[in-house]
PDB file of N, CA and C in Angstrom:
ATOM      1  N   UNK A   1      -6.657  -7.748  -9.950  1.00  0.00           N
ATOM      2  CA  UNK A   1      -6.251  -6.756 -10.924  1.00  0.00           C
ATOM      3  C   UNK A   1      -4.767  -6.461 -10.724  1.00  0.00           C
ATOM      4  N   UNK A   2      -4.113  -6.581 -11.998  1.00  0.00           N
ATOM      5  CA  UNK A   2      -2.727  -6.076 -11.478  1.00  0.00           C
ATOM      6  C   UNK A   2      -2.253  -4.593 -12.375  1.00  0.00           C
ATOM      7  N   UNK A   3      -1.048  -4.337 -12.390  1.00  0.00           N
ATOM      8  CA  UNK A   3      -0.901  -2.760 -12.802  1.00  0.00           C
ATOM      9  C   UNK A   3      -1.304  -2.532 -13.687  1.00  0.00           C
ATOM     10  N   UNK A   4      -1.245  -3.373 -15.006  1.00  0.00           N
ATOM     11  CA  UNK A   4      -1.625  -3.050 -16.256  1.00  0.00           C
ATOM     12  C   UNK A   4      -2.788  -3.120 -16.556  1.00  0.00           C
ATOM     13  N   UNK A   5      -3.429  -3.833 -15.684  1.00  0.00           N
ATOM     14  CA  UNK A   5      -4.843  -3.942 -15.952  1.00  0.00           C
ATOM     15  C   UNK A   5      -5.624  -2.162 -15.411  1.00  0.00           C
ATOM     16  N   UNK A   6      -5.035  -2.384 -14.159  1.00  0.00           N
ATOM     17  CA  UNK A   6      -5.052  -0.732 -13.568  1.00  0.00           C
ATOM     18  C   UNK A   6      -4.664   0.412 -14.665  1.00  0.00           C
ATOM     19  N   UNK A   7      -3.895   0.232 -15.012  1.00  0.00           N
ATOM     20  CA  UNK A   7      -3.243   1.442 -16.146  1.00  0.00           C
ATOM     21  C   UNK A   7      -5.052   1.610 -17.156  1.00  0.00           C
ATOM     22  N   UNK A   8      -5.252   0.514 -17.969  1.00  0.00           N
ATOM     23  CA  UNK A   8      -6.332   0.187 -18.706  1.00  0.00           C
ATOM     24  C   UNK A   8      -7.222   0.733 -18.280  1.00  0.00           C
ATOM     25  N   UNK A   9      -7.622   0.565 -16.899  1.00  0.00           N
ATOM     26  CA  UNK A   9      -8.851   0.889 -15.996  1.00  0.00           C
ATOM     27  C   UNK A   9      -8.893   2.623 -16.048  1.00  0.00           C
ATOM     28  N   UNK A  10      -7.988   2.955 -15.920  1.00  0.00           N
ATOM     29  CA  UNK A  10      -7.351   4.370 -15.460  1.00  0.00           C
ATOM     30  C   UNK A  10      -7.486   5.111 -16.772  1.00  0.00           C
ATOM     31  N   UNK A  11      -7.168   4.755 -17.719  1.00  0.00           N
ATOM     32  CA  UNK A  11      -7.699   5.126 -19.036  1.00  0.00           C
ATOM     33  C   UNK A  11      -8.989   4.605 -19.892  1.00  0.00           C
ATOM     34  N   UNK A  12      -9.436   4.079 -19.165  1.00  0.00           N
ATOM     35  CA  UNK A  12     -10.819   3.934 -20.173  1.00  0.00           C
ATOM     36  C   UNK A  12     -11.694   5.084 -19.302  1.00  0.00           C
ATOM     37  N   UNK A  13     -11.605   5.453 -17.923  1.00  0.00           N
ATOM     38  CA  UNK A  13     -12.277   5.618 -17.081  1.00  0.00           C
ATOM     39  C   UNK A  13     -12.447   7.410 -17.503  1.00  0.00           C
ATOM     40  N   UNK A  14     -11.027   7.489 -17.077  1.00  0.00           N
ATOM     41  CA  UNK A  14     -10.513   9.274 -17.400  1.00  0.00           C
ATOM     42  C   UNK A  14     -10.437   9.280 -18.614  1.00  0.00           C
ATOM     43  N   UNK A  15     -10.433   8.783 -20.024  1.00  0.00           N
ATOM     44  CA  UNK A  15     -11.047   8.888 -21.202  1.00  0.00           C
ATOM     45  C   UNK A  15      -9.675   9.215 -21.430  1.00  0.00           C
ATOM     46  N   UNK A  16      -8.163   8.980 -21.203  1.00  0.00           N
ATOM     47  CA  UNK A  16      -7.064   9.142 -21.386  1.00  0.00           C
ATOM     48  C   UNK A  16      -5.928   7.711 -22.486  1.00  0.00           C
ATOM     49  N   UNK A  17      -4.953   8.546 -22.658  1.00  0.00           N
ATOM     50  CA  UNK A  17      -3.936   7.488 -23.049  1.00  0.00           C
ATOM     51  C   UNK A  17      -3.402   7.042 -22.062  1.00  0.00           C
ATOM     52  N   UNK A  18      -3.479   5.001 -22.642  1.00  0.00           N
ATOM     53  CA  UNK A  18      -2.702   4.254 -21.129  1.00  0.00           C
ATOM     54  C   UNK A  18      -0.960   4.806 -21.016  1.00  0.00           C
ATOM     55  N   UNK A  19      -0.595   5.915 -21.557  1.00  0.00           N
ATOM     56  CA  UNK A  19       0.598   6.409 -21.669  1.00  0.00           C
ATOM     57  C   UNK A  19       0.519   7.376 -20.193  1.00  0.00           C
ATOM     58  N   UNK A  20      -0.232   8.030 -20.453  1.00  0.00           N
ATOM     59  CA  UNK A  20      -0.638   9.280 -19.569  1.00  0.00           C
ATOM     60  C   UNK A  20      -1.033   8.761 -18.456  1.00  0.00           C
ATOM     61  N   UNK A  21      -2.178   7.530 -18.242  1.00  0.00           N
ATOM     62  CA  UNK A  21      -2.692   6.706 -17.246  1.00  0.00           C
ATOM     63  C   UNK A  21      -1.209   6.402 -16.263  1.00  0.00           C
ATOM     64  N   UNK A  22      -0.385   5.436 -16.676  1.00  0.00           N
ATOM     65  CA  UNK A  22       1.052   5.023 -16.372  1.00  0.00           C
ATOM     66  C   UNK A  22       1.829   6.287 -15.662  1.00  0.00           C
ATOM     67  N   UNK A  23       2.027   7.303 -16.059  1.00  0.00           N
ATOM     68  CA  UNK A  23       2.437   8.279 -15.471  1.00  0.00           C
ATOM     69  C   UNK A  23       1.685   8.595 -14.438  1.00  0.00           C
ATOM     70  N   UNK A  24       0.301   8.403 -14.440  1.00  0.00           N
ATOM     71  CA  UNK A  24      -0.440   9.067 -13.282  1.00  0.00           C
ATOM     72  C   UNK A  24      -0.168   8.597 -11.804  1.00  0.00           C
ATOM     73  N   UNK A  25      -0.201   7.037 -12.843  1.00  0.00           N
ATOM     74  CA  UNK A  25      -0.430   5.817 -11.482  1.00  0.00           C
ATOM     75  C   UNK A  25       1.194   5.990 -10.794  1.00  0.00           C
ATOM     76  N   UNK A  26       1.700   5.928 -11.681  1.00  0.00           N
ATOM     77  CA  UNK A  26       3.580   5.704 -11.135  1.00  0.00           C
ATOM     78  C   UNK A  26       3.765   7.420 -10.475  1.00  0.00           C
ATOM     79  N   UNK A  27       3.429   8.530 -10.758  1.00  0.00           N
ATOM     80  CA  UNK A  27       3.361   9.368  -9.698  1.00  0.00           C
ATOM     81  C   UNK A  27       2.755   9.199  -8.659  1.00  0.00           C
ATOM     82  N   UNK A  28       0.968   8.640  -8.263  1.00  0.00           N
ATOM     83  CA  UNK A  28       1.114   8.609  -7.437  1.00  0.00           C
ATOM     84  C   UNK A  28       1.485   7.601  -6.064  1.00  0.00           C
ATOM     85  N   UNK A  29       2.036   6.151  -6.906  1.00  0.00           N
ATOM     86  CA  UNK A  29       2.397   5.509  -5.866  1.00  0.00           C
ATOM     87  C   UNK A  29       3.885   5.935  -5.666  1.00  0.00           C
ATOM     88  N   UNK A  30       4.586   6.898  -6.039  1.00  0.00           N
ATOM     89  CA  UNK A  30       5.851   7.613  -5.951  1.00  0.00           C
ATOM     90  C   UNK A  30       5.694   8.215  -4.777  1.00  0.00           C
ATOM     91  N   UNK A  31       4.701   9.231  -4.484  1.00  0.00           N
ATOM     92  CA  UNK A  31       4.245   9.908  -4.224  1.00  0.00           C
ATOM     93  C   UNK A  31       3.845   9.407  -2.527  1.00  0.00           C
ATOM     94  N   UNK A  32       3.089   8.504  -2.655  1.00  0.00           N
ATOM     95  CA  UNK A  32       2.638   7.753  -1.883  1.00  0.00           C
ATOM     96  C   UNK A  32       3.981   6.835  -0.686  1.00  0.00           C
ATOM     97  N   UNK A  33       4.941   6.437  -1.615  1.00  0.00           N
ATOM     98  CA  UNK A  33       6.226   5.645  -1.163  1.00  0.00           C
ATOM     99  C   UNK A  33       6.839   6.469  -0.416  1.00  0.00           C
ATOM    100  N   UNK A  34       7.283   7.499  -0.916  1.00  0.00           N
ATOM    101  CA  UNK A  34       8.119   8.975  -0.358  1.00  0.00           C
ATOM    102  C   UNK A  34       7.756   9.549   0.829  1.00  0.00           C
ATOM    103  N   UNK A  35       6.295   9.615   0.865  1.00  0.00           N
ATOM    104  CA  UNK A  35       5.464   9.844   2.242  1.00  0.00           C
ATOM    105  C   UNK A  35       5.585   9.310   3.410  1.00  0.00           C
ATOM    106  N   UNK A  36       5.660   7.655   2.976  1.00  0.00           N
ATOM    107  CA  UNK A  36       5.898   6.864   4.139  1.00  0.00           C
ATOM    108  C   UNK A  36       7.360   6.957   4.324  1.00  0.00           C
ATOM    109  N   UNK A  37       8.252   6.870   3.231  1.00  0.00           N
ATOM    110  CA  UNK A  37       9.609   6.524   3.995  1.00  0.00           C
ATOM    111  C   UNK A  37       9.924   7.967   4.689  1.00  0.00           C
ATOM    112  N   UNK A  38       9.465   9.030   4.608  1.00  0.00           N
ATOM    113  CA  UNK A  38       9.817   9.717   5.675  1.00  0.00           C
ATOM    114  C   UNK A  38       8.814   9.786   7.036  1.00  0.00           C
ATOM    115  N   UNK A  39       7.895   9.124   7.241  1.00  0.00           N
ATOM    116  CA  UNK A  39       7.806   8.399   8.186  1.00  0.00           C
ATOM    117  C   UNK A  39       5.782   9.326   8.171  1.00  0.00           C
ATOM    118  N   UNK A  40       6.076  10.017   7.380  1.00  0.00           N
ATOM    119  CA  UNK A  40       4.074  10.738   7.481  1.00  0.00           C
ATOM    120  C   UNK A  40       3.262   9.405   7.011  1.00  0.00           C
ATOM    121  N   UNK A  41       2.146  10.251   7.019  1.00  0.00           N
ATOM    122  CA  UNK A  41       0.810   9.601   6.285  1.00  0.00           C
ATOM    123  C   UNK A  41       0.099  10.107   4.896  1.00  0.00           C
ATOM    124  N   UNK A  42      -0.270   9.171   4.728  1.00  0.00           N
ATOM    125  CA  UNK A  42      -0.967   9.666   3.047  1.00  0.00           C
ATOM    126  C   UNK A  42      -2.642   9.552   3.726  1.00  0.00           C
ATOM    127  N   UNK A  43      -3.743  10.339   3.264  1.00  0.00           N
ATOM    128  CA  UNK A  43      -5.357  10.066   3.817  1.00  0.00           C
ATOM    129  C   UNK A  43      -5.943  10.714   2.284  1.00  0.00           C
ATOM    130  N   UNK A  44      -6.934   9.640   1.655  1.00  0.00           N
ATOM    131  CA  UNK A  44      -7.434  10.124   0.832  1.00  0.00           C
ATOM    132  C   UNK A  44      -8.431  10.142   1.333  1.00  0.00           C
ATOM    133  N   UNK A  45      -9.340  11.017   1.538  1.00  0.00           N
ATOM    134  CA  UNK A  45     -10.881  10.747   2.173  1.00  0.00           C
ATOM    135  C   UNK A  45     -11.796   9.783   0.965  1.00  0.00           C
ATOM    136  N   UNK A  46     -12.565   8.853   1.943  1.00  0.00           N
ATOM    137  CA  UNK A  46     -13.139   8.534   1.062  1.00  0.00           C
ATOM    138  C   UNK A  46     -12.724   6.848   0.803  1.00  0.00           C
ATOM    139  N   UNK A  47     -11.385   7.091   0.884  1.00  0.00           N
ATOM    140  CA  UNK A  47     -10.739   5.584   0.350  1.00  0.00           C
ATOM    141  C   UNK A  47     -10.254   5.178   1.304  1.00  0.00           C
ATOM    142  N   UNK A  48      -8.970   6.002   2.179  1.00  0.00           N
ATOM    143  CA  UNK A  48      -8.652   5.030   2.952  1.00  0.00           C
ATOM    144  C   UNK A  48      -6.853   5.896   3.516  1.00  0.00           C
ATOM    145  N   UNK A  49      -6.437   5.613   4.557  1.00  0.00           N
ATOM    146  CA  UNK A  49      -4.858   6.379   4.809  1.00  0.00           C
ATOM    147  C   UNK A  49      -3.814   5.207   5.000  1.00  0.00           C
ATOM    148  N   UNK A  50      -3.164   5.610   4.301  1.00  0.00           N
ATOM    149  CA  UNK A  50      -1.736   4.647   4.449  1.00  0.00           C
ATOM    150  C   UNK A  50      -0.581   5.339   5.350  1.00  0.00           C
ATOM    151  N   UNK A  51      -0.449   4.168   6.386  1.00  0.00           N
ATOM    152  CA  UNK A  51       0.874   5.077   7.463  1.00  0.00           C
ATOM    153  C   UNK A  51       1.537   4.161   7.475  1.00  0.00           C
ATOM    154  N   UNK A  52       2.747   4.450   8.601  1.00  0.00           N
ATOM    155  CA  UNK A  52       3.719   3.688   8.686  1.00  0.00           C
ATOM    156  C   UNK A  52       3.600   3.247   9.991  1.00  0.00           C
ATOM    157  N   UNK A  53       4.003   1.518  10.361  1.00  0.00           N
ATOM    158  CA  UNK A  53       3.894   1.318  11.891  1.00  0.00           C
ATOM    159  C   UNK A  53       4.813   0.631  12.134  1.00  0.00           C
ATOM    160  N   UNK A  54       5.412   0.617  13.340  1.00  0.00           N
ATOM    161  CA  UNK A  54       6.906  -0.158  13.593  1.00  0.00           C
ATOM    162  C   UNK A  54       6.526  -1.321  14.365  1.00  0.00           C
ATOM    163  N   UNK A  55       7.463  -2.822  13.844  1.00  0.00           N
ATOM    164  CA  UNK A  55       6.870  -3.903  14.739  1.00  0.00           C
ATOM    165  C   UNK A  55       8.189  -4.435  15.350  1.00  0.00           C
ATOM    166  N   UNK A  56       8.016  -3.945  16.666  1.00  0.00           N
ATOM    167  CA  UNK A  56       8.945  -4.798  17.777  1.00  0.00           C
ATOM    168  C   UNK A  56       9.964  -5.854  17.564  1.00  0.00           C
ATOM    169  N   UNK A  57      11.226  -6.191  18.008  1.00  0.00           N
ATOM    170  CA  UNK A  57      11.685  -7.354  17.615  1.00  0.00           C
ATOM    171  C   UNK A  57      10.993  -8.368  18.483  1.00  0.00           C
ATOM    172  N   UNK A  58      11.422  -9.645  18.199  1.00  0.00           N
ATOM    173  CA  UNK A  58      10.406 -10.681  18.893  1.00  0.00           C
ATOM    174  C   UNK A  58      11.175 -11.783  18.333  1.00  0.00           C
ATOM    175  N   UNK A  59      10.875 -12.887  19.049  1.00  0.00           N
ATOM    176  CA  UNK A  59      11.520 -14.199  18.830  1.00  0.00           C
ATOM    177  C   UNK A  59      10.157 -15.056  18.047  1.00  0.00           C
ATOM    178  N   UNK A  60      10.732 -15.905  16.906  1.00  0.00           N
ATOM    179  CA  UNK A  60       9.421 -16.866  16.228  1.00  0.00           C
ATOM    180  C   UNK A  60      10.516 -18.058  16.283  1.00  0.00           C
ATOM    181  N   UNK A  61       9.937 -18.964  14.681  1.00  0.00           N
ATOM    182  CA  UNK A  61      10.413 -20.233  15.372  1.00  0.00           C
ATOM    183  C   UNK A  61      10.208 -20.553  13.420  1.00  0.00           C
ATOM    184  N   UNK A  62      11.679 -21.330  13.364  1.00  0.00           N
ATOM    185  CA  UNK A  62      11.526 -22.067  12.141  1.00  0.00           C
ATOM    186  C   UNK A  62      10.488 -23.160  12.021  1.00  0.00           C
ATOM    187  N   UNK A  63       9.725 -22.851  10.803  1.00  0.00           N
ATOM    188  CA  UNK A  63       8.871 -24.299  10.905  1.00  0.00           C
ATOM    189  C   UNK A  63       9.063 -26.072  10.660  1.00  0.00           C
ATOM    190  N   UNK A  64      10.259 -25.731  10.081  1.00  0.00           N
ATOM    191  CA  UNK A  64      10.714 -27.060   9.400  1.00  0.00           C
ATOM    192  C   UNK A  64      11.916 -27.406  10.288  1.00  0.00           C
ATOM    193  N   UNK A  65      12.875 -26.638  11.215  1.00  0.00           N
ATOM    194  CA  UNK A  65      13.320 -27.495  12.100  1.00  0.00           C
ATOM    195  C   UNK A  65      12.468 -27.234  13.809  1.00  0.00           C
ATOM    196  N   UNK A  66      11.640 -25.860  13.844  1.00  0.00           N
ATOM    197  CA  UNK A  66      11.182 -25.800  15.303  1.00  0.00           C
ATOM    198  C   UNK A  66      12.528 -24.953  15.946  1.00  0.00           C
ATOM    199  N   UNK A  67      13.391 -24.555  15.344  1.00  0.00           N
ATOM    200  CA  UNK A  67      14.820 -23.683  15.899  1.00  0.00           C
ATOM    201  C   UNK A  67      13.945 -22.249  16.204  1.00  0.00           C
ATOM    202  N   UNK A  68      14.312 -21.562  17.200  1.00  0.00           N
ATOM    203  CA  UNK A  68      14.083 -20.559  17.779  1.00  0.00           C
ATOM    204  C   UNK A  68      14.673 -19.070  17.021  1.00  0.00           C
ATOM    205  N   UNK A  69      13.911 -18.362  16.329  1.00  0.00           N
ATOM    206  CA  UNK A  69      15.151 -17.200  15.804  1.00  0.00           C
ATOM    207  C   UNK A  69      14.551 -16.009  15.912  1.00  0.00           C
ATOM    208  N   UNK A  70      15.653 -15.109  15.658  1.00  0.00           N
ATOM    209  CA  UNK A  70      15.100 -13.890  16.222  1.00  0.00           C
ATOM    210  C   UNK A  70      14.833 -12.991  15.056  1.00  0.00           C
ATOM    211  N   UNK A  71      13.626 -12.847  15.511  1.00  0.00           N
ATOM    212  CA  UNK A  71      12.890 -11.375  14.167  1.00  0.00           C
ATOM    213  C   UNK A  71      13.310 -10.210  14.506  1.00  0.00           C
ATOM    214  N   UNK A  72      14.245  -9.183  13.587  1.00  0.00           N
ATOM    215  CA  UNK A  72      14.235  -8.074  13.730  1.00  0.00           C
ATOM    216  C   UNK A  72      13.156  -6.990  13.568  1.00  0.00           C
ATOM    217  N   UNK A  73      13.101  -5.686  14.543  1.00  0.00           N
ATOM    218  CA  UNK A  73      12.683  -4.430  14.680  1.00  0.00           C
ATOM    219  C   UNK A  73      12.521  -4.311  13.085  1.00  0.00           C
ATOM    220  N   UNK A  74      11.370  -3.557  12.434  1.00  0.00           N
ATOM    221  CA  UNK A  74      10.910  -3.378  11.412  1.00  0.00           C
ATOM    222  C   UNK A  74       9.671  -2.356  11.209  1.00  0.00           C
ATOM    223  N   UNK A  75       9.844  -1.252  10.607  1.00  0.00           N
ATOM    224  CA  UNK A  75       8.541  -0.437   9.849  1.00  0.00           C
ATOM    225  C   UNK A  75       7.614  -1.508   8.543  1.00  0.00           C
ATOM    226  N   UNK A  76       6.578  -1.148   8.924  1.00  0.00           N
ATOM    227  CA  UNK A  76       5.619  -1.853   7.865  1.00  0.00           C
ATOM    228  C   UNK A  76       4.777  -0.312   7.564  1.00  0.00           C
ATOM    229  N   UNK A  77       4.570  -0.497   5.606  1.00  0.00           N
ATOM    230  CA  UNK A  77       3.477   0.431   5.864  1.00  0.00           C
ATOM    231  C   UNK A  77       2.254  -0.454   5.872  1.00  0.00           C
ATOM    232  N   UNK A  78       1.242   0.345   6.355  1.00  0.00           N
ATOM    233  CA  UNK A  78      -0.149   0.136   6.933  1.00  0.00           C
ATOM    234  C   UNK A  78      -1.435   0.659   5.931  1.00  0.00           C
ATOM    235  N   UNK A  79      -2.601   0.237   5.864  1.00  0.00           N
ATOM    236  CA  UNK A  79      -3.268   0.906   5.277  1.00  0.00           C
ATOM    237  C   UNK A  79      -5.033   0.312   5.784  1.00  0.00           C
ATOM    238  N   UNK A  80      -4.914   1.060   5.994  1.00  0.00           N
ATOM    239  CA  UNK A  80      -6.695   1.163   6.822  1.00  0.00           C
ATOM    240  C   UNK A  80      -7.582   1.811   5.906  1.00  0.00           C
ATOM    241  N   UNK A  81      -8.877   0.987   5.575  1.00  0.00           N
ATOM    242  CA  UNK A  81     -10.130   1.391   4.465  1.00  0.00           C
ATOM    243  C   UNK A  81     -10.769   2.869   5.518  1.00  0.00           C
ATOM    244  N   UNK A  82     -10.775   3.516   4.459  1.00  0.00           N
ATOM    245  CA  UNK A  82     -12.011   4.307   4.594  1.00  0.00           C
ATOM    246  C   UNK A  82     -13.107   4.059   5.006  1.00  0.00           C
ATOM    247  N   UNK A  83     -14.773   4.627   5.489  1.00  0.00           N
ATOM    248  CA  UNK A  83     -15.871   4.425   5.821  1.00  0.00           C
ATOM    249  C   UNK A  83     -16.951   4.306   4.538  1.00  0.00           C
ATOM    250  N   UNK A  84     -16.452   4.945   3.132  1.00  0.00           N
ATOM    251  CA  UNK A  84     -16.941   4.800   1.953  1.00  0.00           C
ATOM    252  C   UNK A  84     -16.372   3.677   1.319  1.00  0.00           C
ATOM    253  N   UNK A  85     -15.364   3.123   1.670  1.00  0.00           N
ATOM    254  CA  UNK A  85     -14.375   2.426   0.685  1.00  0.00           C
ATOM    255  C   UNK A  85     -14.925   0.985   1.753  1.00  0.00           C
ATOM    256  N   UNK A  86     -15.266   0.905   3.080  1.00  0.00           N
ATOM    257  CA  UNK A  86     -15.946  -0.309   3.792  1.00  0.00           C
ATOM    258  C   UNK A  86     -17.012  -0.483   3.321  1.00  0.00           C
ATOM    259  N   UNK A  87     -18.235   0.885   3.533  1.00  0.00           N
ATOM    260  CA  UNK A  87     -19.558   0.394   2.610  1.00  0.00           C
ATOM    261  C   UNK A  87     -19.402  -0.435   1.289  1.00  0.00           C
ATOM    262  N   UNK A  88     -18.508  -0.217   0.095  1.00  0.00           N
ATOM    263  CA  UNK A  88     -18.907  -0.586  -0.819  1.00  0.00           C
ATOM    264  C   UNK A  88     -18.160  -2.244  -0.760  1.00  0.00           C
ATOM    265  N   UNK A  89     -17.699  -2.915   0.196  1.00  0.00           N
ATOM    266  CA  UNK A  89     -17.454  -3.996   0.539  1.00  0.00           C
ATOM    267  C   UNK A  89     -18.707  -4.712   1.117  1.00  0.00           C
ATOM    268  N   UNK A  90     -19.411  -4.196   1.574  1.00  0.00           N
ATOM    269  CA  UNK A  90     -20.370  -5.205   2.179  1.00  0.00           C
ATOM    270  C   UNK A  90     -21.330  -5.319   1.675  1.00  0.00           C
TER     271      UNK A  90
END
């Protein structure tokens, strides 16, 4: 599924315009973005919390010559399922 399909989803669902849907969605992954770059967490119960985690620098390795290079220090955000949002996976 990609956004627009989401937007669609979001308005057939909430019985809304995909106008209004679009705003919803783009607030809350706004919403969501803003959270992490100041370094909190977002937790929706139910679904699942998105944080932020920092990954070490470290040395890897080009694949196509085998040259040695160095990966920089980096935040990733993270996002771990919920216990409702795992049930309905299995």
């Amino acid at each position: 599924m990609n956004k627009a399909e989401l937007i669609d989803a979001i308005a057939a669902d909430a019985g809304i315009s995909k106008a209004a849907a679009k705003k919803a969605l783009d607030s809350v992954t706004n919403s969501i973005s803003s959270t992490l770059s100041s370094g909190g967490r977002v937790s929706l119960i139910g679904f699942g919390t998105f944080s932020v985690s920092e990954r070490s620098a470290r040395e890897g390795r080009n694949p196509s010559t085998g040259a040695t290079i160095k990966i920089p220090a980096k935040k990733v955000a993270k996002f771990k399922a919920g216990a409702e949002l795992t049930g309905k996976l299995n």
